[in-house]
Structures are given as C-alpha cells and as structure tokens.
N, C-alpha and C. Protein backbone atom coordinates (compact mmCIF):
# COMPACT_ATOMS: atom_id res chain seq x y z
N UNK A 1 -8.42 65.50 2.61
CA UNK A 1 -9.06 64.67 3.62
C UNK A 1 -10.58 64.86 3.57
N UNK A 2 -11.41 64.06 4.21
CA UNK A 2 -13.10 64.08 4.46
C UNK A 2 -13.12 65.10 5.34
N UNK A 3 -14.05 65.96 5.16
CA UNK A 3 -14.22 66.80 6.10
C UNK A 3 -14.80 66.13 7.47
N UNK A 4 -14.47 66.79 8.17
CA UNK A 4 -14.47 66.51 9.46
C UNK A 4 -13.60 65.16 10.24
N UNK A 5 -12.49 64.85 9.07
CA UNK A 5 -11.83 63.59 9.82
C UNK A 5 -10.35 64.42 9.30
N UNK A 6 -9.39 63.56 10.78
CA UNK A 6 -8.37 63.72 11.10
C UNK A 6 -7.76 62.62 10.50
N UNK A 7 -6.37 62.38 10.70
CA UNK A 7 -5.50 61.52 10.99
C UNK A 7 -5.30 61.22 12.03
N UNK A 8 -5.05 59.48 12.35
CA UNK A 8 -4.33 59.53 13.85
C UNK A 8 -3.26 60.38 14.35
N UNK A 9 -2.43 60.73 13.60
CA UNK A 9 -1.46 60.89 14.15
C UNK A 9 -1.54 62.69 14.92
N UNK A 10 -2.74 63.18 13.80
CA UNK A 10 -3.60 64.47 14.38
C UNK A 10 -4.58 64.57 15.58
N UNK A 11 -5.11 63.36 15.40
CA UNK A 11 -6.17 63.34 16.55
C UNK A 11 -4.91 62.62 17.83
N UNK A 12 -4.23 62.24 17.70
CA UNK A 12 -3.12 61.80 19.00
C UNK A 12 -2.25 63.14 19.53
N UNK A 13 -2.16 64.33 18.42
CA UNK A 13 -1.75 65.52 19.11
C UNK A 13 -2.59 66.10 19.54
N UNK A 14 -3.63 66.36 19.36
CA UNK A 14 -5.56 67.19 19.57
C UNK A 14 -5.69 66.72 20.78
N UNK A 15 -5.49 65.41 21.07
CA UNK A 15 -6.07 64.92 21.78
C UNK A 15 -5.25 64.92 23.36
N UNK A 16 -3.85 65.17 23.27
CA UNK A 16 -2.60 64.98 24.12
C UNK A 16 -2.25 63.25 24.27
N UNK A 17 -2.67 62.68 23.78
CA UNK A 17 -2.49 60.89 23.70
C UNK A 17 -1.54 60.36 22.96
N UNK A 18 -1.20 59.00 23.10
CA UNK A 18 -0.23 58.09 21.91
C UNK A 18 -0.90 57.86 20.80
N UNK A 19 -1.05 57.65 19.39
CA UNK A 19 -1.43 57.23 18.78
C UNK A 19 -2.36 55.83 19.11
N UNK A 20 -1.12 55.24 19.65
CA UNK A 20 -1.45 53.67 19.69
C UNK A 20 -2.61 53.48 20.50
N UNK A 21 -3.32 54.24 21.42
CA UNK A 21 -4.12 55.05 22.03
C UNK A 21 -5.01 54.96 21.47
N UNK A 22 -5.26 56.27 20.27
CA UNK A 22 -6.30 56.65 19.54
C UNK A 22 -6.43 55.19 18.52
N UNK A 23 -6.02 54.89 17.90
CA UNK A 23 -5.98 53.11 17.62
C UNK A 23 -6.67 52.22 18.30
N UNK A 24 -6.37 52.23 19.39
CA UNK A 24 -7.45 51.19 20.21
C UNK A 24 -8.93 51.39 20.68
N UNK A 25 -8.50 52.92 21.09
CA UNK A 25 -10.07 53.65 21.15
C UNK A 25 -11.14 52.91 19.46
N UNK A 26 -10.08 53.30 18.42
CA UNK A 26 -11.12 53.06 17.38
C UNK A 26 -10.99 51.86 16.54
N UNK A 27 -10.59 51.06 17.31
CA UNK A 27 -10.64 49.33 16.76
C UNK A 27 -11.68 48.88 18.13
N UNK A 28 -12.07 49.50 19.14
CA UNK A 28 -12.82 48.89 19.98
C UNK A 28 -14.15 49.40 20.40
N UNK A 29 -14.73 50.62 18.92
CA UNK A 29 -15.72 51.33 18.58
C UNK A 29 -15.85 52.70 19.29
N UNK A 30 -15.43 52.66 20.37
CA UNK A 30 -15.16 53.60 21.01
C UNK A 30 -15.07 55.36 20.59
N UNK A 31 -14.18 55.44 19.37
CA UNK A 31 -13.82 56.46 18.88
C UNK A 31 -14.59 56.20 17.54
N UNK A 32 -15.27 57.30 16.55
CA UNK A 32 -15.65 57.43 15.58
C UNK A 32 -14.41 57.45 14.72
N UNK A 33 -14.53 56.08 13.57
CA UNK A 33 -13.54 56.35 12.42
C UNK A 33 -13.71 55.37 11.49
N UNK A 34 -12.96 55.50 10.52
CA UNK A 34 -12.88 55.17 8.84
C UNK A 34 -11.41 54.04 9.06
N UNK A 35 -11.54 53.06 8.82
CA UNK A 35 -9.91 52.91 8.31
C UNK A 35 -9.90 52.22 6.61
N UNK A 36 -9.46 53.54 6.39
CA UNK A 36 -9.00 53.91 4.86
C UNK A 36 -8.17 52.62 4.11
N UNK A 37 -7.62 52.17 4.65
CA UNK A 37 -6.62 50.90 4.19
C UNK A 37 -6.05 50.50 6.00
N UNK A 38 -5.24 49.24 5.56
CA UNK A 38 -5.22 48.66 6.48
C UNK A 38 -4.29 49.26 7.48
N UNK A 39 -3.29 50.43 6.96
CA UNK A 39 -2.38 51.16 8.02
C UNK A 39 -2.73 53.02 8.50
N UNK A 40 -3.99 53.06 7.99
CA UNK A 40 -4.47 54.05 7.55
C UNK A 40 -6.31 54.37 7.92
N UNK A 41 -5.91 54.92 9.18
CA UNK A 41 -7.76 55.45 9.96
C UNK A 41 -7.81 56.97 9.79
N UNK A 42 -9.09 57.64 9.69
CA UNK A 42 -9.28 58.53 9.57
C UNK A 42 -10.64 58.65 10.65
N UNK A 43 -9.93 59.86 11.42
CA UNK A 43 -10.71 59.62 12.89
C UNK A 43 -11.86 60.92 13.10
N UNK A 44 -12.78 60.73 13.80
CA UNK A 44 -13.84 62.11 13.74
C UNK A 44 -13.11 63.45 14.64
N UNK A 45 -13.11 64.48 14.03
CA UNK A 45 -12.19 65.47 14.76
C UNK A 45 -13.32 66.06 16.05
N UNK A 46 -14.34 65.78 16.20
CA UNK A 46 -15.39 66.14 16.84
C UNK A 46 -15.37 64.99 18.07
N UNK A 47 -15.21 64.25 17.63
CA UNK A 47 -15.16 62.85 18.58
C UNK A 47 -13.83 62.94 19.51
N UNK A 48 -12.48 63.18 18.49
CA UNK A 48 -11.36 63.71 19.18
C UNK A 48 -11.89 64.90 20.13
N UNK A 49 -11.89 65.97 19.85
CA UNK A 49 -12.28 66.75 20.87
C UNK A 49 -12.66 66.65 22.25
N UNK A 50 -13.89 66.01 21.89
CA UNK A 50 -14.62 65.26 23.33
C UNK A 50 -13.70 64.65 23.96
N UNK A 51 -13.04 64.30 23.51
CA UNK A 51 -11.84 62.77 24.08
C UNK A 51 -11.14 63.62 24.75
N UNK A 52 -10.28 64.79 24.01
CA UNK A 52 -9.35 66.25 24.96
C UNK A 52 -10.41 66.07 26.37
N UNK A 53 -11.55 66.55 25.96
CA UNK A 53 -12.10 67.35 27.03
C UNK A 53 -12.46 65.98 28.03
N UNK A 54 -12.77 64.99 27.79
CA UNK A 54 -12.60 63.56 29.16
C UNK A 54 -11.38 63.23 29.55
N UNK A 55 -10.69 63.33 28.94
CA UNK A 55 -9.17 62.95 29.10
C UNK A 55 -8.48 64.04 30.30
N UNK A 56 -8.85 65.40 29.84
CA UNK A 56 -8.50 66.49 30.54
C UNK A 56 -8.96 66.25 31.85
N UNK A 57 -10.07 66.15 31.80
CA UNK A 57 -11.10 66.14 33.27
C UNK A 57 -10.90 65.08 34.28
N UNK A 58 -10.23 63.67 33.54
CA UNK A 58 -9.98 62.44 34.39
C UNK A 58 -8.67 62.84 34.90
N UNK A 59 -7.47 63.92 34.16
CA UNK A 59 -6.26 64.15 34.63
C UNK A 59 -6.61 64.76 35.88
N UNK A 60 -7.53 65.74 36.14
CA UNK A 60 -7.41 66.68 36.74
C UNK A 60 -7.99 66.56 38.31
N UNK A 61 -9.13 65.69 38.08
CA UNK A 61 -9.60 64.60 39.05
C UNK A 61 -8.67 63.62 39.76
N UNK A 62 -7.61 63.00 38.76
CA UNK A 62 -6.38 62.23 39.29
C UNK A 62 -5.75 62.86 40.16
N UNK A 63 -5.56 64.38 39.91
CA UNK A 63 -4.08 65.02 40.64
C UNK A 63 -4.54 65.45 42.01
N UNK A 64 -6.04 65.37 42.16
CA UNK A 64 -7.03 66.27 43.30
C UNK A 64 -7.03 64.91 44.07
N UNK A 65 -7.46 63.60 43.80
CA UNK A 65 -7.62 62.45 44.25
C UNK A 65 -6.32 62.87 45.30
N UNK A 66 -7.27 62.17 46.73
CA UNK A 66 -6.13 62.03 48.03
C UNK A 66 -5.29 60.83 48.10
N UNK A 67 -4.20 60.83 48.27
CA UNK A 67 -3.45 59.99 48.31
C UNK A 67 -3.46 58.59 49.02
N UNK A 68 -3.17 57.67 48.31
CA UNK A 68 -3.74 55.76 49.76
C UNK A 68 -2.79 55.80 50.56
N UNK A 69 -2.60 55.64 51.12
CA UNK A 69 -1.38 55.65 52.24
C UNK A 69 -1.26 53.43 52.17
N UNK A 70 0.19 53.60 52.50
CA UNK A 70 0.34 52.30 52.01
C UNK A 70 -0.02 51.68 53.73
C-alpha cells in the first residue's frame, strides 16, 4: 500500500463506521483519498483518525444531550 493510506474497509474499522460511510465521506471530498480503480479507494489514515476522534466526541455529546420530552 502508499504509505500513509488505508483501505476502506480499514479506515471503517479505525474509524468505528460502515464502510459505506467512509465512501461517502470521500466521494463528497470530505475525507482525504485516492480511488485506485473504480471499486477500490485508498483513504488517508491520518484523516481517518481525526474522523475516530469527531465521531467519538459527537457520540459522547449525544448521550449527555438532555432528553425532548414529547
């Protein structure tokens, strides 16, 4: 592999996400990546990271968020 790039299917475990996920992130520029052929991206493992660590932080914010009362 290029150094410093993943596979989706690596950066979707790194990351705790779906693939299909990390896919959209990086068809909508969002995520740093390569796509190698047309079934086939190679994603920045540095970029993944960051993504853990926002992803983490929006969970954690979610679970603290007070509840709407209907």
């Amino acid at each position: 592999m290029i150094d410093g790039m993943i596979t989706v299917t690596e950066a979707s475990q790194l990351a705790g996400c779906d693939g299909s996920y990390i896919r959209r992130l990086l068809r909508e520029g969002r995520l740093r990546g390569k796509q190698v052929t047309p079934r086939l991206w190679l994603v920045s493992k540095a970029d993944t990271q960051q993504l853990k660590k926002e992803l983490s932080t929006r969970s954690i914010g979610q679970r603290n968020a007070p509840k709407k009362h209907r």
